[in-house]
Protein backbone atom coordinates (compact mmCIF):
# COMPACT_ATOMS: atom_id res chain seq x y z
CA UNK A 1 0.00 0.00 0.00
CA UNK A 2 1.71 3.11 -1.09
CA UNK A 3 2.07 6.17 1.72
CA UNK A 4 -0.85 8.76 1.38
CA UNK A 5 0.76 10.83 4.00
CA UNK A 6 1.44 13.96 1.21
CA UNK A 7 -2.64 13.75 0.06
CA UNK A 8 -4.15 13.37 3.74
CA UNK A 9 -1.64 16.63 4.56
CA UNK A 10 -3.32 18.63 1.87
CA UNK A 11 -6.74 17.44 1.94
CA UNK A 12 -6.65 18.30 5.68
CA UNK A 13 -5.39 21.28 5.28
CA UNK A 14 -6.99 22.83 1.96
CA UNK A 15 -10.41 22.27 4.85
CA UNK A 16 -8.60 23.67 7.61
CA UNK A 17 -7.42 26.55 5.76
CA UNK A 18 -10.95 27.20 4.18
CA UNK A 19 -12.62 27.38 7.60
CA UNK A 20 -10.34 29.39 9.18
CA UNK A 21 -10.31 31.94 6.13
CA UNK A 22 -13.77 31.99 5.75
CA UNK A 23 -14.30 32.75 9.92
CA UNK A 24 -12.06 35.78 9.61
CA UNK A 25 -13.46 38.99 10.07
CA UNK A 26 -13.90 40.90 6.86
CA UNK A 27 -15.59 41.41 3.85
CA UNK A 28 -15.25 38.77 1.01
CA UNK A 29 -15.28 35.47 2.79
CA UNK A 30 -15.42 33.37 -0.04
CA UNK A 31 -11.70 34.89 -1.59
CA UNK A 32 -10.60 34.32 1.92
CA UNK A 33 -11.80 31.06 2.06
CA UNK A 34 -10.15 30.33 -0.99
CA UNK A 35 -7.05 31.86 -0.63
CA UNK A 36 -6.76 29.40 3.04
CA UNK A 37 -7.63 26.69 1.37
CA UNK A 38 -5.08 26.39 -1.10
CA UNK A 39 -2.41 28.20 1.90
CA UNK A 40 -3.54 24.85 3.94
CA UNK A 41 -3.37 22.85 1.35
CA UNK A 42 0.78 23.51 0.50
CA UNK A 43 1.29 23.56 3.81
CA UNK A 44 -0.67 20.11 4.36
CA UNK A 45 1.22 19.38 1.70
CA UNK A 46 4.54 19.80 2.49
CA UNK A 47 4.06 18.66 6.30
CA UNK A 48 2.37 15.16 4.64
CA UNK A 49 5.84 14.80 1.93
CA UNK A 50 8.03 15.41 4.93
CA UNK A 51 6.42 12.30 6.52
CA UNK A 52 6.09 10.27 3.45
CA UNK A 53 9.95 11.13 3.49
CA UNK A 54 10.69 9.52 6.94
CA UNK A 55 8.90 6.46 6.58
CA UNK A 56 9.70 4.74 3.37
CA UNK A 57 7.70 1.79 2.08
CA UNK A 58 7.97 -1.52 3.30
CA UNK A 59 9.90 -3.98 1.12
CA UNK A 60 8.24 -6.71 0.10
CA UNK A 61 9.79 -10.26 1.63
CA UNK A 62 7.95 -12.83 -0.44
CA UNK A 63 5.56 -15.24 0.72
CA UNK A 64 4.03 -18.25 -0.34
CA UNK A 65 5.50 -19.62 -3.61
C-alpha cells in the first residue's frame, strides 16, 4: 500500500485553511476562504511529503510460492 501521508496533509489542510479563512473577520469570505484553502493545502502538503519522506515503504519479503 503506497504512503498517502502527502494527500491526507493537503486534503486536511486545503479544509482547515478554508474554515479558518472563511471565519475571519472581513468582507469577502469566499476569496478568503479560498485563498486558506489552497495556503492549507501547501502547507498540508509539504508537512504530509516530509512524513512520506521519513517512513519509506515496506519492502516486500515474499511469501508463499
Amino acid at each position: 500500500m503506497p504512503s498517502n501521508a502527502t494527500q491526507t496533509g493537503a486534503a486536511t489542510g486545503a479544509l482547515a485553511g478554508s474554515v479558518i479563512g472563511y471565519n475571519t473577520k472581513g468582507h469577502n469570505r469566499g476569496q478568503r476562504a479560498l485563498v486558506g484553502g489552497l495556503l492549507g493545502a501547501a502547507v498540508g502538503a509539504g508537512v504530509g511529503n516530509a512524513i512520506d519522506s521519513q517512513n519509506p515503504e515496506p519492502q516486500q519479503t515474499g511469501g508463499w510460492q
